[in-house]
PDB file of N, CA and C in Angstrom:
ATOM      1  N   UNK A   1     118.562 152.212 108.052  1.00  0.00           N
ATOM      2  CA  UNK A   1     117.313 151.965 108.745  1.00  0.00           C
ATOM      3  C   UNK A   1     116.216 151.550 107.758  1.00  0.00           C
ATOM      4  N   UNK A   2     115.876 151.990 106.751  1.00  0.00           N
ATOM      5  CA  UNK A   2     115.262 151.509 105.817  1.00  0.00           C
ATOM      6  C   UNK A   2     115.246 150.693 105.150  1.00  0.00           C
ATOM      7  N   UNK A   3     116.664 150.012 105.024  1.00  0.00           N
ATOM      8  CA  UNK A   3     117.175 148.788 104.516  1.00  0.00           C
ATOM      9  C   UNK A   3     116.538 148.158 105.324  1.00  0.00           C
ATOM     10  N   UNK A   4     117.085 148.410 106.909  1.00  0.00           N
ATOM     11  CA  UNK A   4     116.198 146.960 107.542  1.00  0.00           C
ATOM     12  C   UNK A   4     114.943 146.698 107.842  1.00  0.00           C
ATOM     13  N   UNK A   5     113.936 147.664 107.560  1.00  0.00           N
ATOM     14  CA  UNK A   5     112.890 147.779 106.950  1.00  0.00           C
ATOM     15  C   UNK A   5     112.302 146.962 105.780  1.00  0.00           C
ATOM     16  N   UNK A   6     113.152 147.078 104.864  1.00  0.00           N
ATOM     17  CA  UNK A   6     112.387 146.543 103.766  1.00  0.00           C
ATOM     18  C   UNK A   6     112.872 145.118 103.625  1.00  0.00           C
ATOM     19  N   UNK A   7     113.923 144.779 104.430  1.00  0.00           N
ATOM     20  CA  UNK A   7     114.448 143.645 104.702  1.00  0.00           C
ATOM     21  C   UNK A   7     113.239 142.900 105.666  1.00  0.00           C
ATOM     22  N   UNK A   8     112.633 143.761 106.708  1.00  0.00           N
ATOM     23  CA  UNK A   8     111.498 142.634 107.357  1.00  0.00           C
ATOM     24  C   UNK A   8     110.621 142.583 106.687  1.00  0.00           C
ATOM     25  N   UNK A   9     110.189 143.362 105.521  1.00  0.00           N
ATOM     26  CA  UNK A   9     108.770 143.177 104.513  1.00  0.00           C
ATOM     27  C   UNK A   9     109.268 141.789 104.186  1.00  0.00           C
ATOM     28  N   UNK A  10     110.070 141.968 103.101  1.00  0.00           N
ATOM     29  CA  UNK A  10     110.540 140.642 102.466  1.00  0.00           C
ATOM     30  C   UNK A  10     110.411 139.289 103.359  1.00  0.00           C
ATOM     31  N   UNK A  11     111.287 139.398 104.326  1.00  0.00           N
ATOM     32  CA  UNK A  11     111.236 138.558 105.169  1.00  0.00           C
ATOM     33  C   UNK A  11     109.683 138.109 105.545  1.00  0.00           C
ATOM     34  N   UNK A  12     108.645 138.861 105.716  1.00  0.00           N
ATOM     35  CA  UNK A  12     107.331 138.462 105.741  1.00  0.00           C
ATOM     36  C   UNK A  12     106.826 137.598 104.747  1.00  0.00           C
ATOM     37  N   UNK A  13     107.220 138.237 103.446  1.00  0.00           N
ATOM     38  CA  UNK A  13     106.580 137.636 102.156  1.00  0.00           C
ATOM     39  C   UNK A  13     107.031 136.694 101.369  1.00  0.00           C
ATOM     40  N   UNK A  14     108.667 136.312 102.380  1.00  0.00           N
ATOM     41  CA  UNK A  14     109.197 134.892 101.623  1.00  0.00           C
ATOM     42  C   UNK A  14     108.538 133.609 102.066  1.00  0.00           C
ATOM     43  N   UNK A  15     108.138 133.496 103.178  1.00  0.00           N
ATOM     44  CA  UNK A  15     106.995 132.324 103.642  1.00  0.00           C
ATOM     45  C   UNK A  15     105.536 132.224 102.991  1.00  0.00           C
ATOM     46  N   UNK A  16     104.949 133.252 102.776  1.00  0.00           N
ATOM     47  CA  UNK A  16     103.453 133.417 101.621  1.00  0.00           C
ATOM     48  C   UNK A  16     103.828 133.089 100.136  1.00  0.00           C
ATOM     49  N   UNK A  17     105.316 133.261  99.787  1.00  0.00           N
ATOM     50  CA  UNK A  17     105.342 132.278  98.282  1.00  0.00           C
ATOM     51  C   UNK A  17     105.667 131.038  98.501  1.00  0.00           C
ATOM     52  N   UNK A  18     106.283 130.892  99.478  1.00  0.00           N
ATOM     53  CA  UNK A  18     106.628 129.471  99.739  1.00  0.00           C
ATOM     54  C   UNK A  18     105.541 128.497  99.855  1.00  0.00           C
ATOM     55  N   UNK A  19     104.222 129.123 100.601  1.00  0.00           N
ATOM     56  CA  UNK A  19     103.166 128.848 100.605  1.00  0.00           C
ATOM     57  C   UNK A  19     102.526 128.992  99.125  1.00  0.00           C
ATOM     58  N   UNK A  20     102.471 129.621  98.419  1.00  0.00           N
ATOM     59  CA  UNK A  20     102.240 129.085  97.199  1.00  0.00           C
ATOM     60  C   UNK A  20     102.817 127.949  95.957  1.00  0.00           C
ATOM     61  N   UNK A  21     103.907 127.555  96.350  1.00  0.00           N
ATOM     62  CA  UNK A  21     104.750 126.843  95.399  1.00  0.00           C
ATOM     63  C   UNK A  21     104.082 125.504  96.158  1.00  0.00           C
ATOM     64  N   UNK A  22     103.836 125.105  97.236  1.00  0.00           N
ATOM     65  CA  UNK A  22     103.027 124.159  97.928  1.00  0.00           C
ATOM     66  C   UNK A  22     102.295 124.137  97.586  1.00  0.00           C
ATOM     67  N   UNK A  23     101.303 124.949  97.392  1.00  0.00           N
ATOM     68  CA  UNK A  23      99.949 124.913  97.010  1.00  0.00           C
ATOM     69  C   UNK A  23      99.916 124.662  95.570  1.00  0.00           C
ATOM     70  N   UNK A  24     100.959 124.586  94.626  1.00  0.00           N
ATOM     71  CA  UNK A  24     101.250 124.224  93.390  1.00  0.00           C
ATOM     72  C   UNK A  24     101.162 122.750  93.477  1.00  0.00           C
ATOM     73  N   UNK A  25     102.702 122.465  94.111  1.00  0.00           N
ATOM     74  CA  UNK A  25     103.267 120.865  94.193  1.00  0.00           C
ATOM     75  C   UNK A  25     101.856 119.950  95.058  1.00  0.00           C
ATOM     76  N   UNK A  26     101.080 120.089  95.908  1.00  0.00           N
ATOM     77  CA  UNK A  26     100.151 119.746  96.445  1.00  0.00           C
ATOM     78  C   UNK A  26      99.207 119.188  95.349  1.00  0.00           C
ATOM     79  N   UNK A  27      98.649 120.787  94.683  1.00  0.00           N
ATOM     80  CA  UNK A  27      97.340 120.376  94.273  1.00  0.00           C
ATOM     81  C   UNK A  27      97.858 120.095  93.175  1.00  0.00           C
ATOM     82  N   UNK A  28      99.183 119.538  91.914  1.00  0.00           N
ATOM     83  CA  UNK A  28      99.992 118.138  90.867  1.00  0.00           C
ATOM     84  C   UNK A  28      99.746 117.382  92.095  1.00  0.00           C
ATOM     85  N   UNK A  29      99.980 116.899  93.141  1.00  0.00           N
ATOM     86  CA  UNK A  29     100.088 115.470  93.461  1.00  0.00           C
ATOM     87  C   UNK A  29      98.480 114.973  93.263  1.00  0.00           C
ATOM     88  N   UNK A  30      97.863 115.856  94.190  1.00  0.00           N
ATOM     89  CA  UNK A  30      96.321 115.325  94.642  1.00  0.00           C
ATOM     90  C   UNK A  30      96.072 115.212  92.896  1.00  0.00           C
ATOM     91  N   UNK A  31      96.142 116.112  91.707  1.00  0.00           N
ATOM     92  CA  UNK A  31      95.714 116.119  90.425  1.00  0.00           C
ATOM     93  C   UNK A  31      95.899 114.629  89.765  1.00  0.00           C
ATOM     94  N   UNK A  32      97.371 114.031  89.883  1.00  0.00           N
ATOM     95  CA  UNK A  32      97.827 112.979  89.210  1.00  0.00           C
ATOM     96  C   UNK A  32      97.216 111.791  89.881  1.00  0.00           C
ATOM     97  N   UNK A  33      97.291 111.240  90.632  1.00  0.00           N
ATOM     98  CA  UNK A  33      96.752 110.232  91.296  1.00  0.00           C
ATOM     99  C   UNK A  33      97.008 109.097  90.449  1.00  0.00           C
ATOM    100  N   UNK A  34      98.389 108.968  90.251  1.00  0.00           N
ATOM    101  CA  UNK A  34      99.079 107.808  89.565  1.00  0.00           C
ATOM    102  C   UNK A  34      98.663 107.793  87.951  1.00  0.00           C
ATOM    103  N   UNK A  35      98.087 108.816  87.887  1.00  0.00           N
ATOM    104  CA  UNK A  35      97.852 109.212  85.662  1.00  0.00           C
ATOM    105  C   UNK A  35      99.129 109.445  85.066  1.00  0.00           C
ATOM    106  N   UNK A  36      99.416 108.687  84.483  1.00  0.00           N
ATOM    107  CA  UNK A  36     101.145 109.431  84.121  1.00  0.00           C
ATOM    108  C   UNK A  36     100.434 110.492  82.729  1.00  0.00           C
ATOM    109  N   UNK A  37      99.604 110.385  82.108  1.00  0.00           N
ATOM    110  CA  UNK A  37      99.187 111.780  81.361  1.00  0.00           C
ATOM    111  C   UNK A  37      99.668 112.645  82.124  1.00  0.00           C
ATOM    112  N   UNK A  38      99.169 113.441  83.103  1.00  0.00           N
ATOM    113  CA  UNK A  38      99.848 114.687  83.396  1.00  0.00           C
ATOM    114  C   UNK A  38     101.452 114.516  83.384  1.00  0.00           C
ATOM    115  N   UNK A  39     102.247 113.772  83.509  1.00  0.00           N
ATOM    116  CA  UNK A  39     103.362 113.105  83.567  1.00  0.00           C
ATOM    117  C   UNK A  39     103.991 113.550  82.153  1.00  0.00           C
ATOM    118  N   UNK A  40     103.607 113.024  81.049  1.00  0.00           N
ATOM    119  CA  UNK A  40     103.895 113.119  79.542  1.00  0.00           C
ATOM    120  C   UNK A  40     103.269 114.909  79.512  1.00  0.00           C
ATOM    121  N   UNK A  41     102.650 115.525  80.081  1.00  0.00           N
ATOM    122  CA  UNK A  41     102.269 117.039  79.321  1.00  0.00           C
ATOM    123  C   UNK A  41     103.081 117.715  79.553  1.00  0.00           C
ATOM    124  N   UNK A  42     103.552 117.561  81.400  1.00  0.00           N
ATOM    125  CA  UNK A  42     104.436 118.143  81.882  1.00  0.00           C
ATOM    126  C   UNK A  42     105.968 118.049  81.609  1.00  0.00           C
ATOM    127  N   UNK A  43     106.370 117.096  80.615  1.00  0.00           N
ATOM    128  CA  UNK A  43     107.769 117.149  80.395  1.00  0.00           C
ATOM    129  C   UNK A  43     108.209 117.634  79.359  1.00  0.00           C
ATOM    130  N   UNK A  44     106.669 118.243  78.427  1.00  0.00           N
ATOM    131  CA  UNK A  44     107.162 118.420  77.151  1.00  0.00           C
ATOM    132  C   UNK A  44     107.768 119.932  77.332  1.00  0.00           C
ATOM    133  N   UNK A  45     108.004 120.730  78.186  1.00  0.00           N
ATOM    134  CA  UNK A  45     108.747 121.541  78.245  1.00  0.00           C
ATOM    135  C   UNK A  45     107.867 122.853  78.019  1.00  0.00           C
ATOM    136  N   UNK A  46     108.891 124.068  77.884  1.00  0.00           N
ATOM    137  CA  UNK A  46     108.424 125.573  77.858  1.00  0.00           C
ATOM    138  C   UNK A  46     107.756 125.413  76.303  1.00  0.00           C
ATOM    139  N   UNK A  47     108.398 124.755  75.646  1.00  0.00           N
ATOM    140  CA  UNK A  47     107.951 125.218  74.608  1.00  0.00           C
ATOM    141  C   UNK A  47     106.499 124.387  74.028  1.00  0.00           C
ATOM    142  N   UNK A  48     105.611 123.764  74.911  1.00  0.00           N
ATOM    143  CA  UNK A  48     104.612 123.295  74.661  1.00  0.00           C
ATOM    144  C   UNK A  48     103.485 123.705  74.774  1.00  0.00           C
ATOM    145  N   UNK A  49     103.146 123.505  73.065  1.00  0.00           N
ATOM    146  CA  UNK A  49     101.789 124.513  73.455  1.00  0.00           C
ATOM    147  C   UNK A  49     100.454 123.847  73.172  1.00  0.00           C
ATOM    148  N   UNK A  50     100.580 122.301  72.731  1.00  0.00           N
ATOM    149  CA  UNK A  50      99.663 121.786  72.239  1.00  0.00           C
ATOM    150  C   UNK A  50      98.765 121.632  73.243  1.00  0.00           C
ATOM    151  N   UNK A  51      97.375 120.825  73.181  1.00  0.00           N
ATOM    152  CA  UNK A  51      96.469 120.620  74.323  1.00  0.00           C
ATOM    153  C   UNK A  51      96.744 118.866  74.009  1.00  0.00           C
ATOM    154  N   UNK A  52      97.250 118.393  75.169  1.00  0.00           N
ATOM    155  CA  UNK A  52      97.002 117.281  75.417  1.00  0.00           C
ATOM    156  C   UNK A  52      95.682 116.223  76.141  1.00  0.00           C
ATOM    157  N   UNK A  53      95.338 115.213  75.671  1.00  0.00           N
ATOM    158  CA  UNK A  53      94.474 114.750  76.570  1.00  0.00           C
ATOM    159  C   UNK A  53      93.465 115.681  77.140  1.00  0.00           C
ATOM    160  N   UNK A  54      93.078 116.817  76.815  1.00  0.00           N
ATOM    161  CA  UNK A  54      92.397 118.012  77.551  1.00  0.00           C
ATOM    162  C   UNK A  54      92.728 118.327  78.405  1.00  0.00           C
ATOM    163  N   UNK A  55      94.484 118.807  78.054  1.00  0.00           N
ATOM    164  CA  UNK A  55      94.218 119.391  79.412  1.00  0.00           C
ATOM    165  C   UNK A  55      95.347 120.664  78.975  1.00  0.00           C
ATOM    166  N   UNK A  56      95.382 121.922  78.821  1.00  0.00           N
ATOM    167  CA  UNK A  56      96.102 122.712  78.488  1.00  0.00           C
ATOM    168  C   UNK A  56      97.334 123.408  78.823  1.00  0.00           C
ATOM    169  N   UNK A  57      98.513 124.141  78.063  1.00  0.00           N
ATOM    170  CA  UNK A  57      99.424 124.475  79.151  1.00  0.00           C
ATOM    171  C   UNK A  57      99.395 125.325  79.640  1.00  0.00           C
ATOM    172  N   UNK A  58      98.465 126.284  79.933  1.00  0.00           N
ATOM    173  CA  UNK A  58      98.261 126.415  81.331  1.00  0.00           C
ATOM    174  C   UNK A  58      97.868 126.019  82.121  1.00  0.00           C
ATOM    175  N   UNK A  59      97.475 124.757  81.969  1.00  0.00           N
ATOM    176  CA  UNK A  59      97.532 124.263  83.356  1.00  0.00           C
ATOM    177  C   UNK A  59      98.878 123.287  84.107  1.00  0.00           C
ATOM    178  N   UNK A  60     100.035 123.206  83.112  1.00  0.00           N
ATOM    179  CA  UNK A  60     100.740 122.279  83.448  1.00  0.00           C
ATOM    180  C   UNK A  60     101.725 122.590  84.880  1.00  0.00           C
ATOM    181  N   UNK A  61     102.085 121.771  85.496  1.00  0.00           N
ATOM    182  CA  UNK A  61     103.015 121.810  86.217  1.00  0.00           C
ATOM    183  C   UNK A  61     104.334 123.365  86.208  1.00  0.00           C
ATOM    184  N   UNK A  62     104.966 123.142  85.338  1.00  0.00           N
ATOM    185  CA  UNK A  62     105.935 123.867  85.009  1.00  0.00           C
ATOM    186  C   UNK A  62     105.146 125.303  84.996  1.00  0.00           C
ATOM    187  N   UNK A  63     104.247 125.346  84.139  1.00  0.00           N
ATOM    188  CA  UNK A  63     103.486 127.133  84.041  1.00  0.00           C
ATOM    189  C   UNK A  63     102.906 127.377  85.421  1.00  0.00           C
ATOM    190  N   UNK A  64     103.017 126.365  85.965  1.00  0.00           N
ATOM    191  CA  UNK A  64     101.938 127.061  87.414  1.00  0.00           C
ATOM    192  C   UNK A  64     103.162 127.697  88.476  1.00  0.00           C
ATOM    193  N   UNK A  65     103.875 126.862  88.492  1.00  0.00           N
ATOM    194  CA  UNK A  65     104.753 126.942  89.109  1.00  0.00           C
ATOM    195  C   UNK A  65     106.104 127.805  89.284  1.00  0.00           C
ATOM    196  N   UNK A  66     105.816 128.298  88.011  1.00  0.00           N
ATOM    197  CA  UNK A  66     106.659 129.458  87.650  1.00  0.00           C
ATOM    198  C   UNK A  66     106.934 130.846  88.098  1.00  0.00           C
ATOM    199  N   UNK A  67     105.522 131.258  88.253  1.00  0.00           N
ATOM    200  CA  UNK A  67     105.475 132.646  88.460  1.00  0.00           C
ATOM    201  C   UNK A  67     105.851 132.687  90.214  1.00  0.00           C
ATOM    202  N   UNK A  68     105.568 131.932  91.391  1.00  0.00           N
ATOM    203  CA  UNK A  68     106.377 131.906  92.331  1.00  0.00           C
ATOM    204  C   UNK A  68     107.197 131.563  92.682  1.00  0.00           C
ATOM    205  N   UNK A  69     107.889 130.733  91.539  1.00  0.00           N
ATOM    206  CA  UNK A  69     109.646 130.226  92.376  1.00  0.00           C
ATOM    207  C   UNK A  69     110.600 131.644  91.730  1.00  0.00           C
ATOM    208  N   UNK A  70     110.168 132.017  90.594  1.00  0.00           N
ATOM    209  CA  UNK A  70     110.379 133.735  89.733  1.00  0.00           C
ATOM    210  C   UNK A  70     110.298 134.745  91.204  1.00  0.00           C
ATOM    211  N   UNK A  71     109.399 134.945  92.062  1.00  0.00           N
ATOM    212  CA  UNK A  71     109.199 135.769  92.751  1.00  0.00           C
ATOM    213  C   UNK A  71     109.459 135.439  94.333  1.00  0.00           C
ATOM    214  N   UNK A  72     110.019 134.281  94.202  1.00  0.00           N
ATOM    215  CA  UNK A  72     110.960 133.741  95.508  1.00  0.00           C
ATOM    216  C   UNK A  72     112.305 134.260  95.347  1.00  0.00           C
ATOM    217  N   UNK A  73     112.838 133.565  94.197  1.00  0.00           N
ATOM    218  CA  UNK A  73     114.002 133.744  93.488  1.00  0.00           C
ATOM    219  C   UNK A  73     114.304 135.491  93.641  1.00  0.00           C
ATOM    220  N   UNK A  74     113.346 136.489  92.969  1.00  0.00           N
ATOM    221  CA  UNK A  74     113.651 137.255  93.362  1.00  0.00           C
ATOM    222  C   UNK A  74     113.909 138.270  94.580  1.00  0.00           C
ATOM    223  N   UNK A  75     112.961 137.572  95.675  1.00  0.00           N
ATOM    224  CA  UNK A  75     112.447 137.849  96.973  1.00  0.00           C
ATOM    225  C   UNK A  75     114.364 137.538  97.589  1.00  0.00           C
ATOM    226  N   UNK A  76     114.670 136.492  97.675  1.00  0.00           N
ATOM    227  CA  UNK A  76     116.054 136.712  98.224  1.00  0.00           C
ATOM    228  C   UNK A  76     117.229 137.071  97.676  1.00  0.00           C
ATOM    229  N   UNK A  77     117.126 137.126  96.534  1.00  0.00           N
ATOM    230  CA  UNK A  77     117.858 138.687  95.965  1.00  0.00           C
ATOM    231  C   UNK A  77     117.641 139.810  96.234  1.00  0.00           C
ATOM    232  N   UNK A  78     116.551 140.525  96.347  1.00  0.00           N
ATOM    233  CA  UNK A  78     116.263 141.572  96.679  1.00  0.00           C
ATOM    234  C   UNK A  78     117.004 141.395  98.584  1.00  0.00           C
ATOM    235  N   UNK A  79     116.568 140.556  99.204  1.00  0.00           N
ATOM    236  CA  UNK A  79     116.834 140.170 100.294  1.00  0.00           C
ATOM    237  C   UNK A  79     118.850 140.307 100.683  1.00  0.00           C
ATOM    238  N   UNK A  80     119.157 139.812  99.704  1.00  0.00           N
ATOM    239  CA  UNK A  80     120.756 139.808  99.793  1.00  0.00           C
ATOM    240  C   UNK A  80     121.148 141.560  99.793  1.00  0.00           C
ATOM    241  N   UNK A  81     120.680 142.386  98.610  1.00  0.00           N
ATOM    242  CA  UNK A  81     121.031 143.151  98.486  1.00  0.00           C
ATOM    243  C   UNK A  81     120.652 144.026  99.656  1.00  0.00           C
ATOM    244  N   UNK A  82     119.346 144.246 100.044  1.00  0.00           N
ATOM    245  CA  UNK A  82     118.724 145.130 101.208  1.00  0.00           C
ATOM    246  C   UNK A  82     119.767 144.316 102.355  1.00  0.00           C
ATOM    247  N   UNK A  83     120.362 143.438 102.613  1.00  0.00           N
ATOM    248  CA  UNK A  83     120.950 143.335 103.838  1.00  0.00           C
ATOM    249  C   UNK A  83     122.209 143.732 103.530  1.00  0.00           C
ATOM    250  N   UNK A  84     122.923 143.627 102.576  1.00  0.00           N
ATOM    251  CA  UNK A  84     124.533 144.230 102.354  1.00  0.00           C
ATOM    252  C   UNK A  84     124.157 146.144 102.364  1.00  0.00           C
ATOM    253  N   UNK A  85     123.399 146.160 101.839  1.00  0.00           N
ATOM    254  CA  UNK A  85     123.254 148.148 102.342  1.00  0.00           C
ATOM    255  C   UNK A  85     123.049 148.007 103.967  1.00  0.00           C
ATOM    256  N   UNK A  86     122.226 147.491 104.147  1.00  0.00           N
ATOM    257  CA  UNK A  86     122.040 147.334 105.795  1.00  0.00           C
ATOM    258  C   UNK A  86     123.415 147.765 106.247  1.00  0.00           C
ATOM    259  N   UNK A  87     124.787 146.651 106.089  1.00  0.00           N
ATOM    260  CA  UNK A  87     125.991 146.750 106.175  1.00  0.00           C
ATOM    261  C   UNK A  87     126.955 147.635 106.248  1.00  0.00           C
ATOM    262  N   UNK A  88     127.248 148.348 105.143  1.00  0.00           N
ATOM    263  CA  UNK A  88     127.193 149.372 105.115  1.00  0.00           C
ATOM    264  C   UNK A  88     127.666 150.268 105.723  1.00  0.00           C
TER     265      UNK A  88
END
């Protein structure tokens, strides 16, 4: 019973990150507006730390975007597991 409990939390809160990873990919599109600069900052990878063009990595693509596909990713894992106890 608690499993399926915490199985409908989740289930609530996998659409509100989803809604954030949009709100990522959205506000890179509206940002670029055909600049391929953001284009070249964003490919230089995790390990970039320089400031390009002014514009820093935190702000790039990849760092923004991280911390909710991390907490999606984990959201239906947690999700798999709370439904196999469900099972049970």
């Amino acid at each position: 019973m608690q499993s399926a409990v915490a199985v409908a939390i989740i289930n609530i809160e996998i659409p509100h990150v989803l809604g954030q990873i949009v709100d990522v990919v959205t506000t890179k599109i509206l940002a670029c507006n055909g600049n391929q600069t953001n284009e070249i900052i964003a490919s230089n990878g995790p390990g970039a730390t320089a400031v390009i063009s002014g514009v820093s990595r935190s702000e790039t693509f990849e760092f923004l975007v991280r911390g909710p596909a991390l907490k999606l990713l984990s959201l239906y894992l947690l999700q798999v597991i709370m439904t196999s106890v469900n099972k049970l």
